[in-house]
C-alpha atoms as a PDB file:
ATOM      1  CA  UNK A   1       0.000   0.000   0.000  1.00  0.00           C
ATOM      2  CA  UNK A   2       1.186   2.941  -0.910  1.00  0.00           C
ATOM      3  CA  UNK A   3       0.431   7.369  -0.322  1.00  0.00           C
ATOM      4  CA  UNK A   4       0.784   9.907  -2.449  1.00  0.00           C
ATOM      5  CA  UNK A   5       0.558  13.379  -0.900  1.00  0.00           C
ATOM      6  CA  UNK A   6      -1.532  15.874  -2.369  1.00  0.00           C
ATOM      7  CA  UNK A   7       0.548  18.234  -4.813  1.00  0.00           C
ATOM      8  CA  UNK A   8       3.481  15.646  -4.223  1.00  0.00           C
ATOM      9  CA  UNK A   9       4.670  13.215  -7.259  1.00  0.00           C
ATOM     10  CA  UNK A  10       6.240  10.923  -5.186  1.00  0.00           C
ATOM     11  CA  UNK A  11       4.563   7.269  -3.372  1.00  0.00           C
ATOM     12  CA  UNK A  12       5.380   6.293  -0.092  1.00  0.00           C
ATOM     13  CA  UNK A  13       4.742   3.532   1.831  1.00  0.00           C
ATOM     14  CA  UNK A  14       1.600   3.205   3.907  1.00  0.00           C
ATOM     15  CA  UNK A  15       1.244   2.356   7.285  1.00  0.00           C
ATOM     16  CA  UNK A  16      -1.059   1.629   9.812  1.00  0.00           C
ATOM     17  CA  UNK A  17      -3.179   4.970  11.744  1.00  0.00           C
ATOM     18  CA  UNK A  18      -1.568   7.117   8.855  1.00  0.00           C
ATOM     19  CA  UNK A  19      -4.364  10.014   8.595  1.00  0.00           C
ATOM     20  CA  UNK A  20      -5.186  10.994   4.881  1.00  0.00           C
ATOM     21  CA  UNK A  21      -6.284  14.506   3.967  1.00  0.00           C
ATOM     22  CA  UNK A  22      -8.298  15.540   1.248  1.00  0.00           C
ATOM     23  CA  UNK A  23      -5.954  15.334  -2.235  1.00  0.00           C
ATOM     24  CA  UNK A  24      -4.269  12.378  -0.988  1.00  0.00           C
ATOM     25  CA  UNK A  25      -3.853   9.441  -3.407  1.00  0.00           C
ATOM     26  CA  UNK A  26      -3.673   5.516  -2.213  1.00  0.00           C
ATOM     27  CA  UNK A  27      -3.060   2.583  -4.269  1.00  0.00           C
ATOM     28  CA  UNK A  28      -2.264  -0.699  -3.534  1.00  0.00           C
ATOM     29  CA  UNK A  29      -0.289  -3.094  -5.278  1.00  0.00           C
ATOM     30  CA  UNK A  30      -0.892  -6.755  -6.366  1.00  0.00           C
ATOM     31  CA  UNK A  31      -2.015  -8.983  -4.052  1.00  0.00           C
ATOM     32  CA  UNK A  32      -2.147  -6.198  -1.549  1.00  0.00           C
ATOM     33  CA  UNK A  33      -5.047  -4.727   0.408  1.00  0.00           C
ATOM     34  CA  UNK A  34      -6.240  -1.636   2.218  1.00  0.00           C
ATOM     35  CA  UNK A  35      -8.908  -0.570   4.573  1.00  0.00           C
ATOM     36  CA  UNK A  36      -9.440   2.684   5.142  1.00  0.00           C
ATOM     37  CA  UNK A  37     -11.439   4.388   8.130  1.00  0.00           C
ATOM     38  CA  UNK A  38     -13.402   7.519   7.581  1.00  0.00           C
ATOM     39  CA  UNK A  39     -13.770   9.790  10.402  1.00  0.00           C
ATOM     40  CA  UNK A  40     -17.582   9.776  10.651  1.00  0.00           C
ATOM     41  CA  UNK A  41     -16.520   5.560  10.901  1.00  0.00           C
ATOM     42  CA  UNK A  42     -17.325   4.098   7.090  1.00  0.00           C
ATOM     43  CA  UNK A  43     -15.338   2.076   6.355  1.00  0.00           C
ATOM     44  CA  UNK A  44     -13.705   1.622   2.864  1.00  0.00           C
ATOM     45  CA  UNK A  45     -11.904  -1.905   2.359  1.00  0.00           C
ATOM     46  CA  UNK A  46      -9.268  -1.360  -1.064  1.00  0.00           C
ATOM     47  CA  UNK A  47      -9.142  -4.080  -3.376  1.00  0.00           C
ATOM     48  CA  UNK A  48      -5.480  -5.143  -5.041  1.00  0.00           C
ATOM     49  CA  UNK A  49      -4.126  -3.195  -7.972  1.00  0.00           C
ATOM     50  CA  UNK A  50      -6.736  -0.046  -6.854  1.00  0.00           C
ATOM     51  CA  UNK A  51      -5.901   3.916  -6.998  1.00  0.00           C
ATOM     52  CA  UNK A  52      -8.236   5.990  -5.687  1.00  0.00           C
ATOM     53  CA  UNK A  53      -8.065   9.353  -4.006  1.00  0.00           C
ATOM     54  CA  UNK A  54     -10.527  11.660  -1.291  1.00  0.00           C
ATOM     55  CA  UNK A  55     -11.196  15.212  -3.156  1.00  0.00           C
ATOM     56  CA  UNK A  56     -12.812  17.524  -0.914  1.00  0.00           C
ATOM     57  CA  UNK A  57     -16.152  18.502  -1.661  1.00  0.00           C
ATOM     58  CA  UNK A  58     -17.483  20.779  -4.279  1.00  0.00           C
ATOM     59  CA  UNK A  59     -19.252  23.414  -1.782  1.00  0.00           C
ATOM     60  CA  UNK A  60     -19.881  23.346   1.816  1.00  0.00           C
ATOM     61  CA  UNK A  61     -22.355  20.975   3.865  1.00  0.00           C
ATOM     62  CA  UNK A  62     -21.625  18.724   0.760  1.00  0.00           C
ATOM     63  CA  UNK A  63     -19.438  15.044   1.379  1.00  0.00           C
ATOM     64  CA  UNK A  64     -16.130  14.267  -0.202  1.00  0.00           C
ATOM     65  CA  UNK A  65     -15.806  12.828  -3.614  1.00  0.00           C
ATOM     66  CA  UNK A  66     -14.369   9.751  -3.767  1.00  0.00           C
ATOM     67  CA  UNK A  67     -12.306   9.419  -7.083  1.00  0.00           C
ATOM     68  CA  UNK A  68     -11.721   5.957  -7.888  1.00  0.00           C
ATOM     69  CA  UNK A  69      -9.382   5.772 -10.640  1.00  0.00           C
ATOM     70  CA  UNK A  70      -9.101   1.592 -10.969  1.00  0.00           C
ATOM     71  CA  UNK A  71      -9.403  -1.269  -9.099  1.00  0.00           C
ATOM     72  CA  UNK A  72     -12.160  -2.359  -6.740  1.00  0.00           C
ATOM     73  CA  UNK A  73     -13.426  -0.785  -3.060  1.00  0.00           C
ATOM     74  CA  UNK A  74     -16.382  -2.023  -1.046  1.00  0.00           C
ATOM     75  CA  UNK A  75     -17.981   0.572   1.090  1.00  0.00           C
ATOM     76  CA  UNK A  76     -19.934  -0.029   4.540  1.00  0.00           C
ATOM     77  CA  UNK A  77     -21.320   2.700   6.633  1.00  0.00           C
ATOM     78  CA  UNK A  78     -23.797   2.443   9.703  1.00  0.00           C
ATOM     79  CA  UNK A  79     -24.869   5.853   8.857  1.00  0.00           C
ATOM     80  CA  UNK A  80     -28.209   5.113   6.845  1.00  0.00           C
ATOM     81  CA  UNK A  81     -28.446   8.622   6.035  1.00  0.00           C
ATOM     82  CA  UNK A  82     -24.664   8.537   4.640  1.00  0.00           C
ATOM     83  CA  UNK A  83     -24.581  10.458   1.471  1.00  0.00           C
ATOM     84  CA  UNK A  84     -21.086   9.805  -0.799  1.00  0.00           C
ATOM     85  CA  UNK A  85     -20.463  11.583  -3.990  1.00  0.00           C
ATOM     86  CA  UNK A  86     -17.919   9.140  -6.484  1.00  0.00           C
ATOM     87  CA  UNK A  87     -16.525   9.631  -9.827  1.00  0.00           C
ATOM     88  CA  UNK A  88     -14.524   7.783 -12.207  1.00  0.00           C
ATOM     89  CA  UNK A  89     -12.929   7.549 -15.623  1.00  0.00           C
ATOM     90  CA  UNK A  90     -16.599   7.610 -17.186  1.00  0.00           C
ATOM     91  CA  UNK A  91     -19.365   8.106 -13.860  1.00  0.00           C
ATOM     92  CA  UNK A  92     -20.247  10.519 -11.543  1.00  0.00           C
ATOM     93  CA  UNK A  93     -22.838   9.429  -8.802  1.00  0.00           C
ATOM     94  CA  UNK A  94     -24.361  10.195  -5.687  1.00  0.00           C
ATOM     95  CA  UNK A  95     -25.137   7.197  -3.226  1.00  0.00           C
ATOM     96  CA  UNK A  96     -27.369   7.420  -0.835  1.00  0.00           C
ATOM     97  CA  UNK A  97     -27.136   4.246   1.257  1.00  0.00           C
ATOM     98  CA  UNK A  98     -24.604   2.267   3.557  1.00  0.00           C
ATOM     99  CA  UNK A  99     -23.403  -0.328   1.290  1.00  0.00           C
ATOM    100  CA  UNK A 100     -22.229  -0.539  -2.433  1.00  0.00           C
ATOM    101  CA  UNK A 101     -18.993  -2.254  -4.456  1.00  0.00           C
ATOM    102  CA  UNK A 102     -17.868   0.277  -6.842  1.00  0.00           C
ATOM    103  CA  UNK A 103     -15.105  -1.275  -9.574  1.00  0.00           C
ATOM    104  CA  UNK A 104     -12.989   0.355 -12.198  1.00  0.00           C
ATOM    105  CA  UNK A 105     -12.068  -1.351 -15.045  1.00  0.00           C
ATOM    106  CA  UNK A 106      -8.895  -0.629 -17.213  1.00  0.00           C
ATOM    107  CA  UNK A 107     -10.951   1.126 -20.184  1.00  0.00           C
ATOM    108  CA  UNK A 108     -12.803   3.183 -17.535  1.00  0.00           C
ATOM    109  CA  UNK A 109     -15.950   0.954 -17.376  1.00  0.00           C
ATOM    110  CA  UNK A 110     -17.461   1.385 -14.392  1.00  0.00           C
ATOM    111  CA  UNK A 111     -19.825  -1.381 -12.026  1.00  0.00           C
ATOM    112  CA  UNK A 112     -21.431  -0.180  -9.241  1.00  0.00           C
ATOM    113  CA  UNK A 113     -23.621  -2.686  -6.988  1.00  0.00           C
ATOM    114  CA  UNK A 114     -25.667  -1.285  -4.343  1.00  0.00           C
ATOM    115  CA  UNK A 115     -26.314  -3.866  -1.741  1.00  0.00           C
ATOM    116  CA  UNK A 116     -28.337  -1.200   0.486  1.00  0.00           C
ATOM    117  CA  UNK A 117     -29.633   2.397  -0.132  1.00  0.00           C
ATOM    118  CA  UNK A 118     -30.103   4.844  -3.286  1.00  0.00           C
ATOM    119  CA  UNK A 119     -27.842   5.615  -6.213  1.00  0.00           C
ATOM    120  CA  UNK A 120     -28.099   8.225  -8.998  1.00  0.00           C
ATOM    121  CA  UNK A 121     -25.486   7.367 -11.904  1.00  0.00           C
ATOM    122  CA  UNK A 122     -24.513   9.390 -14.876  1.00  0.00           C
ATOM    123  CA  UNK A 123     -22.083  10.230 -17.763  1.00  0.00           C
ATOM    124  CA  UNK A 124     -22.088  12.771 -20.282  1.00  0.00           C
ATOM    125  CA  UNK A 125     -23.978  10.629 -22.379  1.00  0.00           C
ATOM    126  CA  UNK A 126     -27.076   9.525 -20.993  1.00  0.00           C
ATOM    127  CA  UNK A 127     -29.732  10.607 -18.513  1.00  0.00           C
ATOM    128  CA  UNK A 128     -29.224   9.765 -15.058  1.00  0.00           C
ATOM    129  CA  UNK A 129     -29.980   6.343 -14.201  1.00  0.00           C
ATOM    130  CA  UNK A 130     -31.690   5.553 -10.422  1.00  0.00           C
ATOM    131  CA  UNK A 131     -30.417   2.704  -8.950  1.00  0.00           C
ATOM    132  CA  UNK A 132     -31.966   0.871  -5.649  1.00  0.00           C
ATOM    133  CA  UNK A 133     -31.286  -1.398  -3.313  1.00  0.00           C
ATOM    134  CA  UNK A 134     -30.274  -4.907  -4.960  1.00  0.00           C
ATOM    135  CA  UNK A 135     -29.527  -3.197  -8.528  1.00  0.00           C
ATOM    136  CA  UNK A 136     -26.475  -2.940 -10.294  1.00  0.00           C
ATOM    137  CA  UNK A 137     -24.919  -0.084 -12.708  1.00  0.00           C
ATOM    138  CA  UNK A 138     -22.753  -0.465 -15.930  1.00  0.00           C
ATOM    139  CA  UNK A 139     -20.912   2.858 -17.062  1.00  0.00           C
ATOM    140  CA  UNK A 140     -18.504   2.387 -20.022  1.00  0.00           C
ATOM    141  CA  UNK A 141     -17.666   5.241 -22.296  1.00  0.00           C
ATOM    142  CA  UNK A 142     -19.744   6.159 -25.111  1.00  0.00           C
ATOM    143  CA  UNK A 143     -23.347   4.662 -23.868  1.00  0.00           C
ATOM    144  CA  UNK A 144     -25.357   5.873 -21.317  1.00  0.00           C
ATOM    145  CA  UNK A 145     -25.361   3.974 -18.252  1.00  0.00           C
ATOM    146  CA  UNK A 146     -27.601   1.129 -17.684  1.00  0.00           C
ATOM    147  CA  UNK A 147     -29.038  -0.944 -14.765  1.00  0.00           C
ATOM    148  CA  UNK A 148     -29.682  -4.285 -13.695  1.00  0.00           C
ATOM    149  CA  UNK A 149     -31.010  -6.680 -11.069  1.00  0.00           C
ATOM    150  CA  UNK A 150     -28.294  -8.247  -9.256  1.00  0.00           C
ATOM    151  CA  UNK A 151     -28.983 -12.221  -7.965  1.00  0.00           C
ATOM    152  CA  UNK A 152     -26.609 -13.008  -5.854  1.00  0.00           C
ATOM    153  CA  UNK A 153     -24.124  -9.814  -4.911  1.00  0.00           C
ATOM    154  CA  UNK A 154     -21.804 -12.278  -2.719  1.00  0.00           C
ATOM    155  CA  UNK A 155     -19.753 -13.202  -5.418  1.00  0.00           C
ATOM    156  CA  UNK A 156     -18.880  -9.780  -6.295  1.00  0.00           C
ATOM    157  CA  UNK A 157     -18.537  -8.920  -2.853  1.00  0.00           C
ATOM    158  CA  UNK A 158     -16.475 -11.731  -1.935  1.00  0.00           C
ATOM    159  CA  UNK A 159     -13.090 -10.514  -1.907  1.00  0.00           C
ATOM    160  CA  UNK A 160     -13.705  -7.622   0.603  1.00  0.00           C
ATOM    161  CA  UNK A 161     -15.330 -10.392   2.787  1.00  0.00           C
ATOM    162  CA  UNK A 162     -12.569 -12.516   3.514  1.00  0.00           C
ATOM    163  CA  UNK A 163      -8.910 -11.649   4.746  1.00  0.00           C
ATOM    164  CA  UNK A 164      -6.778 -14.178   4.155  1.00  0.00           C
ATOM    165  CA  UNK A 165      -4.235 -14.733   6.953  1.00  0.00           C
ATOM    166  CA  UNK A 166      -0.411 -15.475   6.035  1.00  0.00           C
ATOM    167  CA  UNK A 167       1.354 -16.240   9.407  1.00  0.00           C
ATOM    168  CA  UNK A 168       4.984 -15.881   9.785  1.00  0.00           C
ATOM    169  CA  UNK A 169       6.394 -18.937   9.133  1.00  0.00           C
ATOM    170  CA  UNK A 170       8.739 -18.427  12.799  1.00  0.00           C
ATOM    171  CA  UNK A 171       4.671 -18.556  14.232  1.00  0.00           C
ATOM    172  CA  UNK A 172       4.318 -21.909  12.786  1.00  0.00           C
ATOM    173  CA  UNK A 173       4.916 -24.892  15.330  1.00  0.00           C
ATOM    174  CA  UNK A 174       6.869 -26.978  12.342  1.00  0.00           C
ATOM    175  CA  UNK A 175       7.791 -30.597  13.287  1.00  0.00           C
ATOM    176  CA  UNK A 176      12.115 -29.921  13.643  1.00  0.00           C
ATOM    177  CA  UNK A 177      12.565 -32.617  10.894  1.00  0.00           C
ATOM    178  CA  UNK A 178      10.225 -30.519   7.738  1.00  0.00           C
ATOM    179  CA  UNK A 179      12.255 -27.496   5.974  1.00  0.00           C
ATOM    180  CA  UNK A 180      10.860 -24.211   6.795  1.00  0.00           C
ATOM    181  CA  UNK A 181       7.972 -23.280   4.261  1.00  0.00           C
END
């Protein structure tokens, strides 16, 4: 995980309790994760390979815009009346709820799945398309965004769900005779 001031062009490492101000870019790596605590106490978990950064907002009594450039970030808040604005290559929206997936694709293409609350998505293309609880959006450039029911949101949800541990092999009560892993 890595930080990138704002106004700075250099990354640094991340680390744990390091406070982010608006500007601020962080972007993990490959087969690296983040999570990421908001003051008000959302929670943002970072998927690998993700850059995103926290603009401030665009006029007072207004939230922060969360820019997500690429990559993947799964968003719980137990604020029901949490408002977030996000944007991306292609998409602007404003979600009104406490849970959603948003992911960035490579080309820009944009999937956001709203597991609880409201969701207004755009582009410059299309009118504004009102997404609910359950419902999923597809923003890629050139047509205007479109929903859909979503089945079974687990699977896309799956990888903020689960942690997977990796102990240090000195933890590991080896038999004396096996090689180290």
């Amino acid at each position: 995980v890595e930080l990138q001031p704002a106004g700075a062009s250099d990354w640094s490492r991340g680390a744990v309790s390091k406070a982010l101000s608006f500007g601020d870019r962080l972007r993990t790596a490959a087969s690296s994760r983040a999570t990421v605590r908001l003051t008000d106490l959302t929670v943002i978990r970072v998927n690998e390979s993700t850059t995103f950064e926290i603009q401030p907002p665009a006029a007072p009594k207004i939230n922060p815009v969360l820019n997500l450039r690429n990559g993947s970030v799964y968003l719980y808040s137990r604020d029901r009346s949490q408002e977030f604005q996000i944007r991306t290559p292609v998409a602007a929206g404003a979600i009104r709820g406490t849970e959603f997936n948003l992911t960035v694709g490579a080309d820009g293409r944009t999937q956001l799945t709203l597991l609880d609350g409201e969701v207004d998505l755009s582009n410059e293309q299309g009118p504004t398309v009102k997404l609910a609880r359950g419902e999923h959006g597809t923003v890629a450039a050139g047509p205007a965004p479109r929903r859909t029911a979503v089945a079974d949101p687990i699977p896309i949800i799956q990888w903020a769900l689960s942690y997977p541990g990796r102990p240090h092999p000195a933890a590991l009560s080896l038999h004396p005779t096996l090689p180290p892993p």
